[in-house]
PDB file of N, CA and C in Angstrom:
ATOM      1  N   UNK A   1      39.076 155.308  91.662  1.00  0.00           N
ATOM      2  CA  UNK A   1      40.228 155.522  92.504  1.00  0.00           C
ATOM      3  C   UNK A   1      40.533 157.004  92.557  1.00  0.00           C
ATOM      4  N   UNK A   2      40.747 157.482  93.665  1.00  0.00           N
ATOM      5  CA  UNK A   2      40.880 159.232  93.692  1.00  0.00           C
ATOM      6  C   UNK A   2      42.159 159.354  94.602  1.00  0.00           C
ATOM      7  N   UNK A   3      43.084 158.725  93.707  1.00  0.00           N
ATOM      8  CA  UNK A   3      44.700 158.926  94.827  1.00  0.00           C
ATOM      9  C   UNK A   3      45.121 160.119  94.785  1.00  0.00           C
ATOM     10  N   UNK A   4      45.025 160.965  93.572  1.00  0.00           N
ATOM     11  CA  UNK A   4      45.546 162.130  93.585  1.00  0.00           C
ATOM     12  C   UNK A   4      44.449 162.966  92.777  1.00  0.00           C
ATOM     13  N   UNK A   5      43.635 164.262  93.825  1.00  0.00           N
ATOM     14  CA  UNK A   5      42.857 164.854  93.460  1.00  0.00           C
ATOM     15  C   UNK A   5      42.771 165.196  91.852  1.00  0.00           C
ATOM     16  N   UNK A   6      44.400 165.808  91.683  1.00  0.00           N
ATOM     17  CA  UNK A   6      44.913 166.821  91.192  1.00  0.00           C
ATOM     18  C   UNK A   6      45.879 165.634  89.781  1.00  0.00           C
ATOM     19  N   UNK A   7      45.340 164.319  89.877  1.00  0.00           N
ATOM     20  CA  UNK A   7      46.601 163.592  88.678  1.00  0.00           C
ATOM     21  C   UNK A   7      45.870 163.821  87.417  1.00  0.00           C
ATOM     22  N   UNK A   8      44.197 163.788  87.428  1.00  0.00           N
ATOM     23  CA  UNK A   8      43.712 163.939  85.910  1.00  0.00           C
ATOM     24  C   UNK A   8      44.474 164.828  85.026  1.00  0.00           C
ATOM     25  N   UNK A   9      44.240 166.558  86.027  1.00  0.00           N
ATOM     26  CA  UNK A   9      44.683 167.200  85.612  1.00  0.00           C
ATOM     27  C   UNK A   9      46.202 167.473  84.765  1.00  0.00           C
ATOM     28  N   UNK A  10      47.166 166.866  85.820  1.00  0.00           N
ATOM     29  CA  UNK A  10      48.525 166.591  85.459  1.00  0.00           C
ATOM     30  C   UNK A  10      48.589 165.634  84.631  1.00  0.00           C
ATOM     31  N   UNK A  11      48.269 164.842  84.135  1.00  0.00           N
ATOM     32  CA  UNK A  11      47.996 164.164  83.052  1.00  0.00           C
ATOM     33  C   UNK A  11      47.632 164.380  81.783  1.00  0.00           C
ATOM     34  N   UNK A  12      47.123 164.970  81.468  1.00  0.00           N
ATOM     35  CA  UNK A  12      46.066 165.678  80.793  1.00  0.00           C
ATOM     36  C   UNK A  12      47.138 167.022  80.202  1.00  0.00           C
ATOM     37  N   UNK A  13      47.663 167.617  81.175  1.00  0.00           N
ATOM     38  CA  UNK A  13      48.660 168.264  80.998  1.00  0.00           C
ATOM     39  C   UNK A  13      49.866 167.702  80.505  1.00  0.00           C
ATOM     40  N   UNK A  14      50.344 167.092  80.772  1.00  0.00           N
ATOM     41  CA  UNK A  14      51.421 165.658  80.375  1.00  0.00           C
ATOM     42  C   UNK A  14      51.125 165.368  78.732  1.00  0.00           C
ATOM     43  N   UNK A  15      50.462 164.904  78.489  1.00  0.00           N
ATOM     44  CA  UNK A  15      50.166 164.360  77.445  1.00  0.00           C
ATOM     45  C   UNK A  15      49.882 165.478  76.532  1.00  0.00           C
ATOM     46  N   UNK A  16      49.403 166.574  76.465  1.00  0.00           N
ATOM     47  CA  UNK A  16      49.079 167.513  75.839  1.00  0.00           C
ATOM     48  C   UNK A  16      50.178 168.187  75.158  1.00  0.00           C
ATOM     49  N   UNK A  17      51.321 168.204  76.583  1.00  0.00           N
ATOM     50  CA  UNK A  17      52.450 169.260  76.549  1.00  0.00           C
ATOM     51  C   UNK A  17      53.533 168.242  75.507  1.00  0.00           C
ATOM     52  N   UNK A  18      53.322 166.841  75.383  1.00  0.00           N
ATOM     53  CA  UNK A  18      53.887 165.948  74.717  1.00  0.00           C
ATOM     54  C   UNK A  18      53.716 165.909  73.103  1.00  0.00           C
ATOM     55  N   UNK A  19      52.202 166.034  73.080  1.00  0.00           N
ATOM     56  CA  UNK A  19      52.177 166.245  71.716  1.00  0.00           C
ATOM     57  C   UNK A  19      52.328 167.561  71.178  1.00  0.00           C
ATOM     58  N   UNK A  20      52.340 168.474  71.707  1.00  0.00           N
ATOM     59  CA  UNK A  20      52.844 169.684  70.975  1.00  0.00           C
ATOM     60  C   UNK A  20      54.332 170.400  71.276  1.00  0.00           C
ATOM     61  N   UNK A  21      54.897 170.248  72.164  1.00  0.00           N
ATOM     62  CA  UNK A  21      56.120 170.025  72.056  1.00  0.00           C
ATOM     63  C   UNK A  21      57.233 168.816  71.896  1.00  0.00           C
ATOM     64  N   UNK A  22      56.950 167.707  72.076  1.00  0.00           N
ATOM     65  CA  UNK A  22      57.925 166.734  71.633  1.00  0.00           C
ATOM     66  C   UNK A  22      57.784 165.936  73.030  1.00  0.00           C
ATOM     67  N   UNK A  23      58.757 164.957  73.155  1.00  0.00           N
ATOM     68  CA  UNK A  23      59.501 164.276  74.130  1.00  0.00           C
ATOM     69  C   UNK A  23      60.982 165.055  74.922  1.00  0.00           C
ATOM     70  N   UNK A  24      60.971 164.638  75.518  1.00  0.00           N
ATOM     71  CA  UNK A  24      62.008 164.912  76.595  1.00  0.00           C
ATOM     72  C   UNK A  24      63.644 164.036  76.187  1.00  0.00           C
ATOM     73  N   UNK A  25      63.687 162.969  75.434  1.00  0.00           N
ATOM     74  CA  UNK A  25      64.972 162.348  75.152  1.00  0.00           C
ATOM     75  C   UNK A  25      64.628 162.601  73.675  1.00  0.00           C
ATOM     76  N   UNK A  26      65.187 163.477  73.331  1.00  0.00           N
ATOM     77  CA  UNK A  26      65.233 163.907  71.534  1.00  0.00           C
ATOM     78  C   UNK A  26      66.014 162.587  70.977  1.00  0.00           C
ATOM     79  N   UNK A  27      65.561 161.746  69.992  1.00  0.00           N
ATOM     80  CA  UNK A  27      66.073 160.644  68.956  1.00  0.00           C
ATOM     81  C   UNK A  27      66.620 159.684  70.123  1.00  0.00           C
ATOM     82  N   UNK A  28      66.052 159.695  71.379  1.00  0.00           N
ATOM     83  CA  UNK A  28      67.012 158.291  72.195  1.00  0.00           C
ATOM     84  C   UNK A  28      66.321 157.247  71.792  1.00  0.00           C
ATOM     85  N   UNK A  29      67.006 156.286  71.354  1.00  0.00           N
ATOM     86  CA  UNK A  29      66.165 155.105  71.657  1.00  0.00           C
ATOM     87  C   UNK A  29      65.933 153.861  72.739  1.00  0.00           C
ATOM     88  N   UNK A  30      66.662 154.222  73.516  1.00  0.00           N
ATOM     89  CA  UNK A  30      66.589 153.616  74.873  1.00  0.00           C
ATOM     90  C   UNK A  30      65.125 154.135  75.794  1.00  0.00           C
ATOM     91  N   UNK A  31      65.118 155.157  75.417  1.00  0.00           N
ATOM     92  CA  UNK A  31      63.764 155.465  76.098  1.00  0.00           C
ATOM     93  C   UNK A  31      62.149 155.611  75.257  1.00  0.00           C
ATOM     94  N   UNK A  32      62.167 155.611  73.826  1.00  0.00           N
ATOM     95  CA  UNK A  32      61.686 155.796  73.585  1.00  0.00           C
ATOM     96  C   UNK A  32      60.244 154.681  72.971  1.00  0.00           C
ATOM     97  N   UNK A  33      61.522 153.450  73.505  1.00  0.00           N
ATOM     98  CA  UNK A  33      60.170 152.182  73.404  1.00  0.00           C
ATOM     99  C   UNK A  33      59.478 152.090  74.703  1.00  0.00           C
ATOM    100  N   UNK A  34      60.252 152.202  76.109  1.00  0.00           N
ATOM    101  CA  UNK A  34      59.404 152.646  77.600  1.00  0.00           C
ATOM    102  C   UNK A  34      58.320 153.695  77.027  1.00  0.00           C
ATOM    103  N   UNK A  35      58.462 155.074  76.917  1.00  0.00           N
ATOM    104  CA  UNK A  35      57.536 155.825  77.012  1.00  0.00           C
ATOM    105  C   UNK A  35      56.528 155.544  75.515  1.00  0.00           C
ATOM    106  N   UNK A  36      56.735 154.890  74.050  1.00  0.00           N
ATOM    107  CA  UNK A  36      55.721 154.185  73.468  1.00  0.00           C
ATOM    108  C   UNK A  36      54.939 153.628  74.790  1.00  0.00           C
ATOM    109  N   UNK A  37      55.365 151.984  75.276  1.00  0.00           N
ATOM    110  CA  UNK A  37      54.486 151.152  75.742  1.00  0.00           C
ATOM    111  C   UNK A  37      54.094 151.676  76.827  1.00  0.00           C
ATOM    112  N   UNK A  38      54.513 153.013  77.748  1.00  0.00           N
ATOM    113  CA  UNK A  38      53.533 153.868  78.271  1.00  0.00           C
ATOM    114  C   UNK A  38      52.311 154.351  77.875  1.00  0.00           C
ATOM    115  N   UNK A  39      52.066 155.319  76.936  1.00  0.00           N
ATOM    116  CA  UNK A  39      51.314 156.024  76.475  1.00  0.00           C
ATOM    117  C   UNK A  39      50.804 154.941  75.549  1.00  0.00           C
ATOM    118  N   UNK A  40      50.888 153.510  75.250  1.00  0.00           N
ATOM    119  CA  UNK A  40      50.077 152.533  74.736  1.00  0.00           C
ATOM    120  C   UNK A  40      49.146 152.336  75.769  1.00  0.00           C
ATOM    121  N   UNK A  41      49.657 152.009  76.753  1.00  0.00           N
ATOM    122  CA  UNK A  41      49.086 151.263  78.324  1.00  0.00           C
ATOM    123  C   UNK A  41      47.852 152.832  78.320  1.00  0.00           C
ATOM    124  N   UNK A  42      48.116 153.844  78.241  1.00  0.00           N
ATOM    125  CA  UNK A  42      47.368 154.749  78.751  1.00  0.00           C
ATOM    126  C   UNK A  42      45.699 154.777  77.776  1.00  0.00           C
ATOM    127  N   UNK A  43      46.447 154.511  76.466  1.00  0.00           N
ATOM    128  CA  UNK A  43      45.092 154.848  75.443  1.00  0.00           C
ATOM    129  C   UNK A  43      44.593 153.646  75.239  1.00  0.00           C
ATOM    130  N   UNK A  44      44.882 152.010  75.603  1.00  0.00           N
ATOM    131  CA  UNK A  44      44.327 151.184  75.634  1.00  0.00           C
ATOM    132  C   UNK A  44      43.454 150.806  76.797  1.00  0.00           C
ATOM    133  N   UNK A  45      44.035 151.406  77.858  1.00  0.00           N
ATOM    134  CA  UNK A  45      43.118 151.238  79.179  1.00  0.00           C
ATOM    135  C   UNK A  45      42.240 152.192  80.302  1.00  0.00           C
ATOM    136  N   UNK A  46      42.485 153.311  79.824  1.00  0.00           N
ATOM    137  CA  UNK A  46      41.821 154.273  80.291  1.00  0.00           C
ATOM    138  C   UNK A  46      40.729 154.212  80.263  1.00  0.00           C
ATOM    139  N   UNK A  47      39.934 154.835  81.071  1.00  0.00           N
ATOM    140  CA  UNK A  47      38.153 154.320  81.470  1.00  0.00           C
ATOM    141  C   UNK A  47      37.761 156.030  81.091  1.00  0.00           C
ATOM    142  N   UNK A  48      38.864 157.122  81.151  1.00  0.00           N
ATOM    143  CA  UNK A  48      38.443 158.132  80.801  1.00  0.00           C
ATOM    144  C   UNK A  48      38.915 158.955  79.155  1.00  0.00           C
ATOM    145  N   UNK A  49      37.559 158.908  78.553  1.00  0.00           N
ATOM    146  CA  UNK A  49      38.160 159.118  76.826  1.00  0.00           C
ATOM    147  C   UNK A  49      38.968 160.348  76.880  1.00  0.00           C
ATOM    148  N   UNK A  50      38.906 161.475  77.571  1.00  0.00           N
ATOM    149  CA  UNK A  50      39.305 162.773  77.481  1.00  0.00           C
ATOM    150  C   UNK A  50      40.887 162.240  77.144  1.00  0.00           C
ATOM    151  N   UNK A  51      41.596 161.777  78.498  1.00  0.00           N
ATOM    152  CA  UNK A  51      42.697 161.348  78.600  1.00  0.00           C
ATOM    153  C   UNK A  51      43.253 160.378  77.108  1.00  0.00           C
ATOM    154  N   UNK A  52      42.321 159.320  76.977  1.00  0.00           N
ATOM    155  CA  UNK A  52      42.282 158.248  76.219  1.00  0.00           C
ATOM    156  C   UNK A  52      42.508 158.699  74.686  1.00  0.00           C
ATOM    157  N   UNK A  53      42.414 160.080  74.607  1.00  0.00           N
ATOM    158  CA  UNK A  53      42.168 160.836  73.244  1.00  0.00           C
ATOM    159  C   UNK A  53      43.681 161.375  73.280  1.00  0.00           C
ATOM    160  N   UNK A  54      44.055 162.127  74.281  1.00  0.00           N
ATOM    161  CA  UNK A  54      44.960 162.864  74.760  1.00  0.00           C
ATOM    162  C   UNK A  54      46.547 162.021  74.325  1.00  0.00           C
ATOM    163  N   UNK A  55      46.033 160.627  74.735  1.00  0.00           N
ATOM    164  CA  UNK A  55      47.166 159.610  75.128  1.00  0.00           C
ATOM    165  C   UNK A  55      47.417 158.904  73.521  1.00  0.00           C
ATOM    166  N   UNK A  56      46.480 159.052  72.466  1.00  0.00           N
ATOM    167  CA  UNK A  56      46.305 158.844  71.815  1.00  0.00           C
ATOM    168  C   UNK A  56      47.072 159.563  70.825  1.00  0.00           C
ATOM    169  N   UNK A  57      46.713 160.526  71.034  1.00  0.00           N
ATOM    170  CA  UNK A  57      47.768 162.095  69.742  1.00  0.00           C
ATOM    171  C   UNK A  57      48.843 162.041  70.370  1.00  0.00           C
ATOM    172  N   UNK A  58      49.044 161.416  71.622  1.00  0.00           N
ATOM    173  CA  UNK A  58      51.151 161.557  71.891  1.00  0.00           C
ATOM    174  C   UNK A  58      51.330 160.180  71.492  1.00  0.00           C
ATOM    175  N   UNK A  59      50.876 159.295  71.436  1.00  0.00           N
ATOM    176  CA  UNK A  59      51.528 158.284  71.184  1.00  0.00           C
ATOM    177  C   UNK A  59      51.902 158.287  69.145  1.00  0.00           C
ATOM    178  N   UNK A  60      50.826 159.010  68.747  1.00  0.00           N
ATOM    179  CA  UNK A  60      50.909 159.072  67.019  1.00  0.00           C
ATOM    180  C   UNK A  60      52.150 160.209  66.702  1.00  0.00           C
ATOM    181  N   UNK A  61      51.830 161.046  67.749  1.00  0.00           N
ATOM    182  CA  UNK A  61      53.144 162.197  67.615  1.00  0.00           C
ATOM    183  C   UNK A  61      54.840 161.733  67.750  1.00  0.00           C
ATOM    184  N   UNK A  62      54.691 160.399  69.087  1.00  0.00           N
ATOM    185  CA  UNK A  62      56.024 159.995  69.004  1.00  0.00           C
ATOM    186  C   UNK A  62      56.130 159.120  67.473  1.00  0.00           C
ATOM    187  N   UNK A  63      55.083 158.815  67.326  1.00  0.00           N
ATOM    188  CA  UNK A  63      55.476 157.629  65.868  1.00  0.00           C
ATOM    189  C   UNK A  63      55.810 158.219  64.850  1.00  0.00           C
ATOM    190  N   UNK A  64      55.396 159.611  64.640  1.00  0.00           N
ATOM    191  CA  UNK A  64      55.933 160.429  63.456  1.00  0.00           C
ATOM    192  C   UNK A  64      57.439 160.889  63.926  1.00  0.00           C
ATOM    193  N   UNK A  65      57.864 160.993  65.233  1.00  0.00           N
ATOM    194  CA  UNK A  65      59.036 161.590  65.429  1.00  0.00           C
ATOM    195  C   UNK A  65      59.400 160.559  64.919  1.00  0.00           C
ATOM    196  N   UNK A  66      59.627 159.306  65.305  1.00  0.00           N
ATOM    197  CA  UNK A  66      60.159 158.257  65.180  1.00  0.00           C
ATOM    198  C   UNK A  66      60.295 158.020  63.763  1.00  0.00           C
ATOM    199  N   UNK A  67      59.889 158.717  62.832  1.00  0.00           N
ATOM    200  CA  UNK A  67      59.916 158.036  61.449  1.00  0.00           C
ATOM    201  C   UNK A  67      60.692 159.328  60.915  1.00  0.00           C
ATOM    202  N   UNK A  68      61.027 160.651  61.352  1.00  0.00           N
ATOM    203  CA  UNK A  68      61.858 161.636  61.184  1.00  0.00           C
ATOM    204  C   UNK A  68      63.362 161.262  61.438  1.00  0.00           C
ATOM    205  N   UNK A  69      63.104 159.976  62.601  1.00  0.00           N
ATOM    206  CA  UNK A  69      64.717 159.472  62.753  1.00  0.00           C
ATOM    207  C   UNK A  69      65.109 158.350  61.871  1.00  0.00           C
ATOM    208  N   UNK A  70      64.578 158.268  60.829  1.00  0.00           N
ATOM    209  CA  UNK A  70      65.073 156.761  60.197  1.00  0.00           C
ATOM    210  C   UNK A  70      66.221 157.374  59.188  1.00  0.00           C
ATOM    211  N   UNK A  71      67.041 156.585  58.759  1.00  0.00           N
ATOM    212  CA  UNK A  71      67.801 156.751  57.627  1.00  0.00           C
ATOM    213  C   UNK A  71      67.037 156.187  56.364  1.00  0.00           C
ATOM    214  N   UNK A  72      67.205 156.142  55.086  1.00  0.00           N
ATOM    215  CA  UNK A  72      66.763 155.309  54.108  1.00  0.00           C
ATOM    216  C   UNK A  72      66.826 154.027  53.679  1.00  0.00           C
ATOM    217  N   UNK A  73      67.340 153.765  54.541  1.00  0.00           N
ATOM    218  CA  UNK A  73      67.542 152.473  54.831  1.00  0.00           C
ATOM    219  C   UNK A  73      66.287 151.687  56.286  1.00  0.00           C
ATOM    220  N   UNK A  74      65.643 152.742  56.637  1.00  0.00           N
ATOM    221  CA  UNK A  74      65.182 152.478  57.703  1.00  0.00           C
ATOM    222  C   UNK A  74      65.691 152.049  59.322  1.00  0.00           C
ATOM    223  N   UNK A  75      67.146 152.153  58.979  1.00  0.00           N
ATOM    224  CA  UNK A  75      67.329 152.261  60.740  1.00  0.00           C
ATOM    225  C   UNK A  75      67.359 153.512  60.955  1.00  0.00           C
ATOM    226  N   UNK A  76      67.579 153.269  62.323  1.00  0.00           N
ATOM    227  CA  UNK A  76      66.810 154.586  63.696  1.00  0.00           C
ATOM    228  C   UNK A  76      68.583 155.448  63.965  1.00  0.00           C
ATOM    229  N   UNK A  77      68.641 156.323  63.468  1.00  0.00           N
ATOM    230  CA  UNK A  77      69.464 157.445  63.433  1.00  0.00           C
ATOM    231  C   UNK A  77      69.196 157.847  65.222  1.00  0.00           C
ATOM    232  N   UNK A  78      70.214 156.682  66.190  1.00  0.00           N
ATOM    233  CA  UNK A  78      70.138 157.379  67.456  1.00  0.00           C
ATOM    234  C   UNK A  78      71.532 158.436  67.801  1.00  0.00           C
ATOM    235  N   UNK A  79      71.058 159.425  68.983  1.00  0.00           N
ATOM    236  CA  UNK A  79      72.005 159.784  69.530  1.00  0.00           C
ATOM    237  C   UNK A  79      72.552 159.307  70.789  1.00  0.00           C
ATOM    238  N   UNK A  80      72.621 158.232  71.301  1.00  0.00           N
ATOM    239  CA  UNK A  80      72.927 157.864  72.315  1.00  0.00           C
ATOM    240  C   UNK A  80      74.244 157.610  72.113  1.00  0.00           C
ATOM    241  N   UNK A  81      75.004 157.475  73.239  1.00  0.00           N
ATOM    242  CA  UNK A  81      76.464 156.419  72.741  1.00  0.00           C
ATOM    243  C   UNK A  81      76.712 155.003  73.151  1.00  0.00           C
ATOM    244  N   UNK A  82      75.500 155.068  73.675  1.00  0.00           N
ATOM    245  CA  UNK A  82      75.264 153.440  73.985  1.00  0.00           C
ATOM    246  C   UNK A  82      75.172 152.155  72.665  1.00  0.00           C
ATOM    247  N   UNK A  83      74.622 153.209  71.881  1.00  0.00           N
ATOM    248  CA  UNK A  83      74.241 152.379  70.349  1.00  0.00           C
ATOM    249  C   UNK A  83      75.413 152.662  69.067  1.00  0.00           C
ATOM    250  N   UNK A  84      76.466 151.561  69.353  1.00  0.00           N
ATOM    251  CA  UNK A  84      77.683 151.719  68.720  1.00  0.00           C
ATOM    252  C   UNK A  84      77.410 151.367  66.961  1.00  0.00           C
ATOM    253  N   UNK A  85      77.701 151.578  65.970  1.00  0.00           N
ATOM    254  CA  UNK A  85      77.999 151.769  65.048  1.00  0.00           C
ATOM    255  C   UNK A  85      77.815 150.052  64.475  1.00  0.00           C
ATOM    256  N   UNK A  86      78.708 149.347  65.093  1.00  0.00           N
ATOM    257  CA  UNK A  86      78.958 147.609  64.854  1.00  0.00           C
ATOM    258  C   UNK A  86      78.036 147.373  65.192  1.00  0.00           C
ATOM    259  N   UNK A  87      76.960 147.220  66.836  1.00  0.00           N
ATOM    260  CA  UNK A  87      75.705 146.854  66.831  1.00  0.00           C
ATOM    261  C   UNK A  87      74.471 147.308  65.619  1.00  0.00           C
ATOM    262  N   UNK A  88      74.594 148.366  65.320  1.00  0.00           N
ATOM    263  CA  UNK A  88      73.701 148.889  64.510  1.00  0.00           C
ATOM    264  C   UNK A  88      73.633 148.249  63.312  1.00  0.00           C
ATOM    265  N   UNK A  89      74.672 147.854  62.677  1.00  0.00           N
ATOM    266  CA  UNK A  89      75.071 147.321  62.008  1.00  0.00           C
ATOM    267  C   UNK A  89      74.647 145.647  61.584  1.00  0.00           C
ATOM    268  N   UNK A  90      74.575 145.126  62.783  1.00  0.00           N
ATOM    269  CA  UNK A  90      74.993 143.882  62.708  1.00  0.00           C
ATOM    270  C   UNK A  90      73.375 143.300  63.192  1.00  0.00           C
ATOM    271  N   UNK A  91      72.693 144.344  64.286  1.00  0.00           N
ATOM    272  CA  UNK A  91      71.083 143.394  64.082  1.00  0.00           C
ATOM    273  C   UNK A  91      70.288 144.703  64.545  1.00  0.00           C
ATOM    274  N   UNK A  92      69.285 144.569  64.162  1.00  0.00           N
ATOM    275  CA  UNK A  92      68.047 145.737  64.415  1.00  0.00           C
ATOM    276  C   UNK A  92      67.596 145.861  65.684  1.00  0.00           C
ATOM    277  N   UNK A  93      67.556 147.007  66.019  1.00  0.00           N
ATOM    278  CA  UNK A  93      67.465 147.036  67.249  1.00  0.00           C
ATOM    279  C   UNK A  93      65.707 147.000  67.599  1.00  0.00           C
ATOM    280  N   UNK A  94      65.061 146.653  68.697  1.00  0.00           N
ATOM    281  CA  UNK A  94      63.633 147.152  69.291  1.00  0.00           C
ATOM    282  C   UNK A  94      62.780 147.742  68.759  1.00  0.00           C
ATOM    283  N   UNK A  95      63.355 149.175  68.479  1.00  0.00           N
ATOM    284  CA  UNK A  95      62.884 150.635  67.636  1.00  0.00           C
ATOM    285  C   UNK A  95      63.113 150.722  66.343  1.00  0.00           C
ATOM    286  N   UNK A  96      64.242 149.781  65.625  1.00  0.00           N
ATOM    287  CA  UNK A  96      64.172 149.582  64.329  1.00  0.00           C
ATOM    288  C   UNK A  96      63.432 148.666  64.100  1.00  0.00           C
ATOM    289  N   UNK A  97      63.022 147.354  64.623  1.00  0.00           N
ATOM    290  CA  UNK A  97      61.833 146.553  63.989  1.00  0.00           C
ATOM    291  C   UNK A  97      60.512 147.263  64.359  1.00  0.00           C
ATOM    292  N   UNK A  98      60.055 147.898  65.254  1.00  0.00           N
ATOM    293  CA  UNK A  98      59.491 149.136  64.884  1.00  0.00           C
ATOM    294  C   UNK A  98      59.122 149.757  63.807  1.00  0.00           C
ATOM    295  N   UNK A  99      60.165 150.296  63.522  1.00  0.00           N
ATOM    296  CA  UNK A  99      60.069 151.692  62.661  1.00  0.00           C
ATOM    297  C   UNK A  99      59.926 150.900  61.287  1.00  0.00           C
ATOM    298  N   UNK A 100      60.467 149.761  60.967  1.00  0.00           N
ATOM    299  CA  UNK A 100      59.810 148.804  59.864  1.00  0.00           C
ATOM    300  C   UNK A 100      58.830 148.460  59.579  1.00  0.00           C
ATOM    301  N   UNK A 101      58.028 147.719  60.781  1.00  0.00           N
ATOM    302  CA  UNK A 101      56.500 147.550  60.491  1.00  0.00           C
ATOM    303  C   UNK A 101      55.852 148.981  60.325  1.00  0.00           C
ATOM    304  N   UNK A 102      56.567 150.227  60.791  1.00  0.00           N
ATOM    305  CA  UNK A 102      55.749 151.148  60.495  1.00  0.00           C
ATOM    306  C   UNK A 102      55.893 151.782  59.031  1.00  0.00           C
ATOM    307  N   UNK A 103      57.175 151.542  58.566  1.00  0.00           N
ATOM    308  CA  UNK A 103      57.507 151.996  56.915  1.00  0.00           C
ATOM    309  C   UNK A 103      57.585 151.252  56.142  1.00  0.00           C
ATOM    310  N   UNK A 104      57.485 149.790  56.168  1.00  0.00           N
ATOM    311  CA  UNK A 104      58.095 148.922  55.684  1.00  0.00           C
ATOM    312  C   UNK A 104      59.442 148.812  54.700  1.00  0.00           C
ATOM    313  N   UNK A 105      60.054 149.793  55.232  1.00  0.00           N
ATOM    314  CA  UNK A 105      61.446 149.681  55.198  1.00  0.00           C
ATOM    315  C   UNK A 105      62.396 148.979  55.955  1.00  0.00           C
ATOM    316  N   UNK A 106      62.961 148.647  55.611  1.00  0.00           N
ATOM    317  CA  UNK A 106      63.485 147.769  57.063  1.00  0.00           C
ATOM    318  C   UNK A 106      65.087 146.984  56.859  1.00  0.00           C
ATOM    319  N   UNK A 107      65.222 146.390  57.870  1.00  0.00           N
ATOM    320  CA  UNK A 107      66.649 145.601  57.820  1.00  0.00           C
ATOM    321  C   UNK A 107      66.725 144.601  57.170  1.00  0.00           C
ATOM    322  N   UNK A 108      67.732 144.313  56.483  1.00  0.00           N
ATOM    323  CA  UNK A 108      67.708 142.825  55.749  1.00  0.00           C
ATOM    324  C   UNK A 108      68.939 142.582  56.387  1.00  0.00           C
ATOM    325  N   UNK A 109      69.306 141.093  56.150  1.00  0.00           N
ATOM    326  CA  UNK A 109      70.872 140.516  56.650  1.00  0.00           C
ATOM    327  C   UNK A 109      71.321 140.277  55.488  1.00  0.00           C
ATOM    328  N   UNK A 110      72.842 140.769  55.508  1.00  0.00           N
ATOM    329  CA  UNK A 110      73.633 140.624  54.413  1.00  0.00           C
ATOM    330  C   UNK A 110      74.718 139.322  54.926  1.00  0.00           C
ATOM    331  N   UNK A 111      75.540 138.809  54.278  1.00  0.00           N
ATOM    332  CA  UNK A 111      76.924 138.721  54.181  1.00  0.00           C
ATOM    333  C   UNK A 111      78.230 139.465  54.529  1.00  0.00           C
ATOM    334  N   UNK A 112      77.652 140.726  54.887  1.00  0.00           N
ATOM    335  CA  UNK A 112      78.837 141.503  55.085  1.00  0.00           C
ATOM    336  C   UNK A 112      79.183 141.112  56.059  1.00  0.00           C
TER     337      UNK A 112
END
């Protein structure tokens, strides 16, 4: 498929500029399970390794950010204000069962 002469390139660029500078929503977690199962979709299906390599070191780069945001407890230290204090609280979010299978730290349910 050759839709856009010029997308390898921008891609390639994309992904590059991702793993060495960061993401674009610092600690959100609203966005940051979309652009995971992006850059999953990219390094699982790509027909081109260059990219496939590329897509590969941003997706490991967000997983280390992602483990810079945990508390010791293992939830996800967001900045959004969407993610109130009582929810956080009360069940794990997306990115915290996440960030569990990745530390095995994780949420338990209390009584409280």
């Amino acid at each position: 498929f050759n839709i856009d002469a010029n997308l390898r390139n921008r891609l390639l660029w994309l992904l590059r500029a991702r793993s060495t500078t960061g993401f674009y929503e610092f600690n959100s977690e609203r966005y940051l399970i979309h652009t995971l199962s992006s850059l999953l979709n990219v390094w699982e299906f790509s027909l081109d390794l260059e990219i496939k390599q590329a897509a590969k070191v941003a997706t490991i780069t967000l997983l280390k950010e992602l483990t810079r945001s945990l508390n010791s407890r293992g939830n996800v230290i967001v900045v959004d204000a969407r993610s109130g204090p009582l929810q956080n609280k009360l069940f794990p979010s997306r990115t915290g069962v996440l960030a569990q299978l990745l530390t095995g730290i994780g949420f338990t349910l209390t009584n409280e």
